[in-house]
Protein backbone atom coordinates (compact mmCIF):
# COMPACT_ATOMS: atom_id res chain seq x y z
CA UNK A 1 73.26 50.34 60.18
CA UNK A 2 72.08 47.56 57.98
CA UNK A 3 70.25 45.51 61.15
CA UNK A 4 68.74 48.99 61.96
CA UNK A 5 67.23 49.19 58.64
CA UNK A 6 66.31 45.72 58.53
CA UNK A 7 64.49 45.79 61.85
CA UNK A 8 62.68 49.00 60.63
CA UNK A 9 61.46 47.45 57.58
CA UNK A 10 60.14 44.39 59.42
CA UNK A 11 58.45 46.75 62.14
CA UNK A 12 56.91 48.64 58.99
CA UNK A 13 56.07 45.49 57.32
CA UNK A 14 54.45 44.36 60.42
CA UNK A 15 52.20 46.99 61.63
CA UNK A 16 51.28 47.22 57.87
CA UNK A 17 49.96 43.39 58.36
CA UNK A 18 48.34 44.26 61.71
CA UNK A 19 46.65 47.28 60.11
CA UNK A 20 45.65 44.57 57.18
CA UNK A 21 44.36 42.13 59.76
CA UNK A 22 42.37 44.61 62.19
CA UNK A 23 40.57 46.07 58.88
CA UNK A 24 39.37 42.54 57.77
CA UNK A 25 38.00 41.90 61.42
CA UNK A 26 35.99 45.07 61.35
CA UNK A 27 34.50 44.55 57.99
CA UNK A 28 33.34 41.56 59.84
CA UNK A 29 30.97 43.97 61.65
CA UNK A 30 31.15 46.44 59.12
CA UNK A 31 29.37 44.30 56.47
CA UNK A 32 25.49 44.94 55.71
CA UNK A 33 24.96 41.22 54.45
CA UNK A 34 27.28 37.70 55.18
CA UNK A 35 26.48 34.51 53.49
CA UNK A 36 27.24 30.92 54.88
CA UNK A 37 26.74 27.76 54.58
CA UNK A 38 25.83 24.68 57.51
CA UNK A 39 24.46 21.58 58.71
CA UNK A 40 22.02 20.84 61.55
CA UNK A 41 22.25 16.94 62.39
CA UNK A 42 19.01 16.93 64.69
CA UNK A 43 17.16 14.96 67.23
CA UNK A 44 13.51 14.93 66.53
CA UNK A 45 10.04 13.57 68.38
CA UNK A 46 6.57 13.84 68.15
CA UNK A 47 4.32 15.40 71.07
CA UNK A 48 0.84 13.54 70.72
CA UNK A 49 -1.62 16.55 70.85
CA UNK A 50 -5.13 14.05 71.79
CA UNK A 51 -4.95 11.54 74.60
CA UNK A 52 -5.43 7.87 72.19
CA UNK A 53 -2.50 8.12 71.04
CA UNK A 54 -0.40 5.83 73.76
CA UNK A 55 1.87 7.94 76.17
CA UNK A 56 4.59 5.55 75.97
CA UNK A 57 4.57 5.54 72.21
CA UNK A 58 6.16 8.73 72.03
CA UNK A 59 9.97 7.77 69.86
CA UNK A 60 12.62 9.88 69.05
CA UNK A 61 14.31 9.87 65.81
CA UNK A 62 17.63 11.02 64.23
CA UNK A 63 17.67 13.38 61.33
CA UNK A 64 19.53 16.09 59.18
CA UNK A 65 19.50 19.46 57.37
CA UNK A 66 21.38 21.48 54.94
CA UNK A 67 21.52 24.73 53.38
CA UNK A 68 22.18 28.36 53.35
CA UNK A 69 22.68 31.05 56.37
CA UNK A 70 22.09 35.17 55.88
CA UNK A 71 22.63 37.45 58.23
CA UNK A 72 21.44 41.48 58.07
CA UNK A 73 23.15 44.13 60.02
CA UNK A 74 19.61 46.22 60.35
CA UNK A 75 21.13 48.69 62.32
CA UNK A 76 24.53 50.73 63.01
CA UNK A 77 25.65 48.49 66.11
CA UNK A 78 27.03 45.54 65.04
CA UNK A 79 25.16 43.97 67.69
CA UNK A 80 21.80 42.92 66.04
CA UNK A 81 21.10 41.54 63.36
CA UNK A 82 18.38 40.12 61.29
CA UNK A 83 19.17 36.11 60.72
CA UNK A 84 17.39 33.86 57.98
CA UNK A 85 18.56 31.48 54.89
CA UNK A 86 16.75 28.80 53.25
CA UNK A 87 17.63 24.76 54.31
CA UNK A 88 16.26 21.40 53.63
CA UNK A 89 15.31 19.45 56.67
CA UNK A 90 14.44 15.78 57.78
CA UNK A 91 12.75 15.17 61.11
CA UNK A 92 10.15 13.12 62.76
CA UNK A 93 9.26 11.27 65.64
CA UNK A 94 7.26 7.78 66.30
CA UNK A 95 3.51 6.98 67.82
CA UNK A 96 1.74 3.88 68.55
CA UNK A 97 -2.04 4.17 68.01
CA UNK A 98 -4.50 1.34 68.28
CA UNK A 99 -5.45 -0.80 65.04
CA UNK A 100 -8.05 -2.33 63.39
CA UNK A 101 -9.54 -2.90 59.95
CA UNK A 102 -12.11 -0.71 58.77
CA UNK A 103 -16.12 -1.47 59.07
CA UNK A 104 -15.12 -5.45 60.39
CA UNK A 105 -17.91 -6.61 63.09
CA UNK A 106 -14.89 -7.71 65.77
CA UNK A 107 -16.51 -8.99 68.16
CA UNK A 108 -18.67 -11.46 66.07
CA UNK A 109 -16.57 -12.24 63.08
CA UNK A 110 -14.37 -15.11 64.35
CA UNK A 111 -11.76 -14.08 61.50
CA UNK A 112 -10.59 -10.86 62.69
CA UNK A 113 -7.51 -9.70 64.03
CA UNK A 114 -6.70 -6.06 66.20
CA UNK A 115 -3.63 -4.45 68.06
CA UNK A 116 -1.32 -1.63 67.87
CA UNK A 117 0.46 -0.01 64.86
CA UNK A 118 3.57 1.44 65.92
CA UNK A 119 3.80 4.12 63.19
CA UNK A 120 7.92 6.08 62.76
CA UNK A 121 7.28 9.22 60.43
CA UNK A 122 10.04 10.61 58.89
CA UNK A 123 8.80 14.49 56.98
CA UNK A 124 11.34 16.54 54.65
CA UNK A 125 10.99 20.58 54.88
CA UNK A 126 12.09 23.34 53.29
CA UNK A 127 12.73 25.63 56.07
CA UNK A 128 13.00 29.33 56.28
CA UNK A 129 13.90 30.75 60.05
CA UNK A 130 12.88 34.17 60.70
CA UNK A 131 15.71 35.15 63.45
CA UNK A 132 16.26 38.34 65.45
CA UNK A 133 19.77 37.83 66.32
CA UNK A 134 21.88 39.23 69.49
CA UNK A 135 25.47 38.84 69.93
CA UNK A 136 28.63 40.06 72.09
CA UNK A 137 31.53 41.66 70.81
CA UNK A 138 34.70 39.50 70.00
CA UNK A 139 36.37 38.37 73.20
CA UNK A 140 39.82 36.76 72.29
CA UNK A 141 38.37 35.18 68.61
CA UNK A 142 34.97 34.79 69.65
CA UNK A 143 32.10 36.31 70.02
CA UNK A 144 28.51 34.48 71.47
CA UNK A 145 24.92 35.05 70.01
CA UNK A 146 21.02 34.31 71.24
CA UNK A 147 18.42 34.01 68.19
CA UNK A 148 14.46 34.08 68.52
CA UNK A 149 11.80 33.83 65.98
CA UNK A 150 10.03 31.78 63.82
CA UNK A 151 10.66 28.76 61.46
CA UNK A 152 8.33 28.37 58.57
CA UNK A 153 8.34 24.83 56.47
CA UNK A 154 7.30 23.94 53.69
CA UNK A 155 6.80 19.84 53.23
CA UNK A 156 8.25 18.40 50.27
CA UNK A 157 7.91 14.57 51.39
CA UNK A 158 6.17 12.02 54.10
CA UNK A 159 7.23 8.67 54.69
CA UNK A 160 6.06 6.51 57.69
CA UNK A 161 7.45 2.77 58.66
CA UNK A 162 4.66 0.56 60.31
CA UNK A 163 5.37 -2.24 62.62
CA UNK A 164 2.07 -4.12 63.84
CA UNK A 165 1.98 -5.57 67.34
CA UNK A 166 -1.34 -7.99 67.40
CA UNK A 167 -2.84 -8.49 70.76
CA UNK A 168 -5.95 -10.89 69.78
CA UNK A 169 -8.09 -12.19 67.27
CA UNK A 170 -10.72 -14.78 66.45
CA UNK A 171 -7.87 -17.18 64.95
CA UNK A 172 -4.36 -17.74 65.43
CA UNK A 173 -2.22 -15.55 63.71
CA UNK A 174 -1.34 -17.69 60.99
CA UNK A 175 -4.76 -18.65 60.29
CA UNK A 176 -5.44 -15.28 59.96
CA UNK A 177 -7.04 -13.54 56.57
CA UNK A 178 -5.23 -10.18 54.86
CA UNK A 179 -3.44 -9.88 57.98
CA UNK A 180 -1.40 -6.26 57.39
CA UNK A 181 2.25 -6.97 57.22
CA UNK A 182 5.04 -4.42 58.13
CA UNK A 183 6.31 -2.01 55.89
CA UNK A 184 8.78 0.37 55.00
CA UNK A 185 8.65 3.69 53.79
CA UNK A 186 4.80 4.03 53.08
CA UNK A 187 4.01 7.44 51.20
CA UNK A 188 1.58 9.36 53.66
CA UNK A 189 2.02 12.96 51.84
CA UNK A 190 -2.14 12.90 51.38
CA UNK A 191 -2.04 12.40 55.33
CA UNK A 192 0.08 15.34 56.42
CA UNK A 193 -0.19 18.93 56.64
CA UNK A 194 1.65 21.18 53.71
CA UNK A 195 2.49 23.42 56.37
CA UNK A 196 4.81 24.08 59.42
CA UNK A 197 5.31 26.85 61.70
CA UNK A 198 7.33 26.91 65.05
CA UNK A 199 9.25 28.85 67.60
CA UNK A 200 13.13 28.76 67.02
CA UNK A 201 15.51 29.28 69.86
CA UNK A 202 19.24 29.05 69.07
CA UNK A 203 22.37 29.88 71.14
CA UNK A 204 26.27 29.45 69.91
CA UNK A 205 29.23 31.12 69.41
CA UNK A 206 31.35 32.19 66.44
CA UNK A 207 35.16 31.93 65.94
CA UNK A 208 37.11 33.99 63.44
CA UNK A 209 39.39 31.60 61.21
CA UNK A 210 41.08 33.84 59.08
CA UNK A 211 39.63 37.31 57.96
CA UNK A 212 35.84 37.18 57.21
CA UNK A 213 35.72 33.71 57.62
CA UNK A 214 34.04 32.73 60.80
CA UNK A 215 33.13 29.15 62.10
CA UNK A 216 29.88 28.81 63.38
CA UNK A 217 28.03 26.68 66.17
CA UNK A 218 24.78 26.46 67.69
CA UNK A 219 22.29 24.54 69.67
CA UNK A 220 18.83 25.40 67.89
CA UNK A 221 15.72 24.56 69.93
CA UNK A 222 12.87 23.98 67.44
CA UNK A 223 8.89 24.15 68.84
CA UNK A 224 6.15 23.53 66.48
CA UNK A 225 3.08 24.73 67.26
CA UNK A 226 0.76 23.73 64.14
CA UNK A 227 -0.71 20.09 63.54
CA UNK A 228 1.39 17.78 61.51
CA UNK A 229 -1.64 15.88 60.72
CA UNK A 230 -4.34 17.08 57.64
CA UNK A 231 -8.20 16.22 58.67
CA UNK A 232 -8.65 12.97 56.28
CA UNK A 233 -10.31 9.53 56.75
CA UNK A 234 -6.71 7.81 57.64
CA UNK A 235 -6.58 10.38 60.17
CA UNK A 236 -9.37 9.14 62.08
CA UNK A 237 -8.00 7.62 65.25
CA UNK A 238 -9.55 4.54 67.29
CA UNK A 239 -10.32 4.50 71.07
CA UNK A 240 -7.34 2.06 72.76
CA UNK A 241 -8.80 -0.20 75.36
CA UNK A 242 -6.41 -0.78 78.74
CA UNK A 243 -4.39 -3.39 76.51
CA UNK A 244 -3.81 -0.45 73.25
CA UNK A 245 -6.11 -2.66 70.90
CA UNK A 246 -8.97 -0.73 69.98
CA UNK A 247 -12.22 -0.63 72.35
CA UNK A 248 -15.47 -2.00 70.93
CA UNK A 249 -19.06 -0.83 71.20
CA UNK A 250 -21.98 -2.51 71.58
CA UNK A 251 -22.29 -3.69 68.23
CA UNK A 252 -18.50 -4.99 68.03
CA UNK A 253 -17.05 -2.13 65.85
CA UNK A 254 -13.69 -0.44 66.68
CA UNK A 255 -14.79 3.03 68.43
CA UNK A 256 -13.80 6.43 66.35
CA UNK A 257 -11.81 8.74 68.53
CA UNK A 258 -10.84 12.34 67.27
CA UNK A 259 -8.99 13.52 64.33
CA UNK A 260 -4.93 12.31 64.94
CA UNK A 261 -3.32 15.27 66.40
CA UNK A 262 0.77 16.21 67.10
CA UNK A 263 3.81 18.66 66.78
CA UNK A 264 6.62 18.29 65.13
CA UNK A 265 9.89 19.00 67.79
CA UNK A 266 13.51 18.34 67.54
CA UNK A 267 16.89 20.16 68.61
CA UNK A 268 19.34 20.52 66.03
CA UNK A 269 23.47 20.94 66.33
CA UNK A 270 24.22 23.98 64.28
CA UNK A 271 27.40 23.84 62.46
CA UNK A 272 28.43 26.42 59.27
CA UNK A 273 31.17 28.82 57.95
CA UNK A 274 30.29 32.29 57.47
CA UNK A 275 32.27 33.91 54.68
């Protein structure tokens, strides 16, 4: 009698705990709002948006994010949802434009020098994506999403690392007069626009841990389509020749091209916990 009332308590006990266990999962879906937090390591480049910029310049660069996730059940099926949070971002990319210093009569002035700049940006953003959000049911403990919409940044910093290549000059290098040297992290906020907007596609899956808590992965696509690059002086970019230094005119001055032009890209690795 007393292992028949011990296995009924522990049957009661235990459907009480799978009760317990199947109401947390629903208030997964059940839940107008869920918070979470994540980080988005990314890969990020630089798509030249003018022809002087040199096609092989094109660099990619490592970079990272952080912040906060939100998601909004808009609608009765737990299906769709409205996805957007707030994170701080650091991308860029690397170009290689032609160089020369301003106003200098190259071809006559035997103390000159011209060549390439090989320019790595590196931009901080304060992002906010804008996400429509689709995802399966649970099968086993997960369940798979899609995401479309927009990011909008905000830039908070601009830093750019130069590295000079030079490909002639009237003297020797050595000889040479106020001859630029390389440098690191050069503040170019004046130089780039305030602004970003893109198209953000993201795909991933989420696994239930315990209760409400859910691990999160994705694979976030991220497509500017705005201009990194404001409409100032430094922006002005010279005409390469076939060798990348800048071409000369008739009067031996470096040729003005058009205003520098590019997008902002990377791909990000999503990772968060939604509680």
């Amino acid at each position: 009698m007393r292992i028949i009332v011990r296995i009924s308590v522990g049957l009661a006990l235990f459907a009480l705990f799978s009760n317990e266990v199947k109401a947390q999962e629903s208030d997964m879906d059940d839940r107008k709002i869920r918070f979470g937090l994540m980080a988005t390591p990314n890969l990020g480049w630089l798509r030249p948006g003018i022809t002087e910029f040199d096609k092989d310049g094109a660099q990619t660069r490592l970079g990272f994010g952080y912040g906060l996730m939100l998601d909004y059940k808009f609608s009765e099926s737990p299906n769709y949802l409205f996805s957007t949070g707030i994170n701080l971002t650091t991308n860029g990319g690397g170009l290689i434009e032609a160089y020369a210093p301003l106003n200098i009569d190259l071809k006559n002035d035997t103390n000159y020098f011209t060549g390439t700049l090989d320019r790595t940006y590196r931009f901080q953003y304060v992002n906010i994506p804008l996400l429509l959000k689709m995802r399966t049911n649970e099968i086993g403990y997960m369940s798979y999403f899609g995401a479309i919409g927009l990011d909008l940044g905000i830039r908070t910093r601009s830093f750019a690392n130069d590295d000079f290549t030079w490909k002639q000059g009237g003297l020797t290098l050595a000889d040479q007069k106020d001859v630029p040297a390389d440098q690191k992290d050069v503040n170019i906020e004046d130089q780039i626009n305030l602004f970003r907007l893109g198209i953000n596609l993201t795909a991933g899956g989420e696994f239930n841990l315990s209760g409400n808590t859910n691990a999160y992965v994705g694979i976030g696509w991220h497509n500017t389509f705005t201009n990194v690059f404001r409409k100032t002086t430094e922006n002005k970019i010279l005409v390469p020749s076939s060798d990348g230094s800048p071409a000369l005119d008739n009067n031996g001055f470096a040729i003005d091209g058009e205003y520098k032009s590019a997008v902002s890209n990377y791909i990000s690795l999503d990772l968060g916990i939604f509680f």
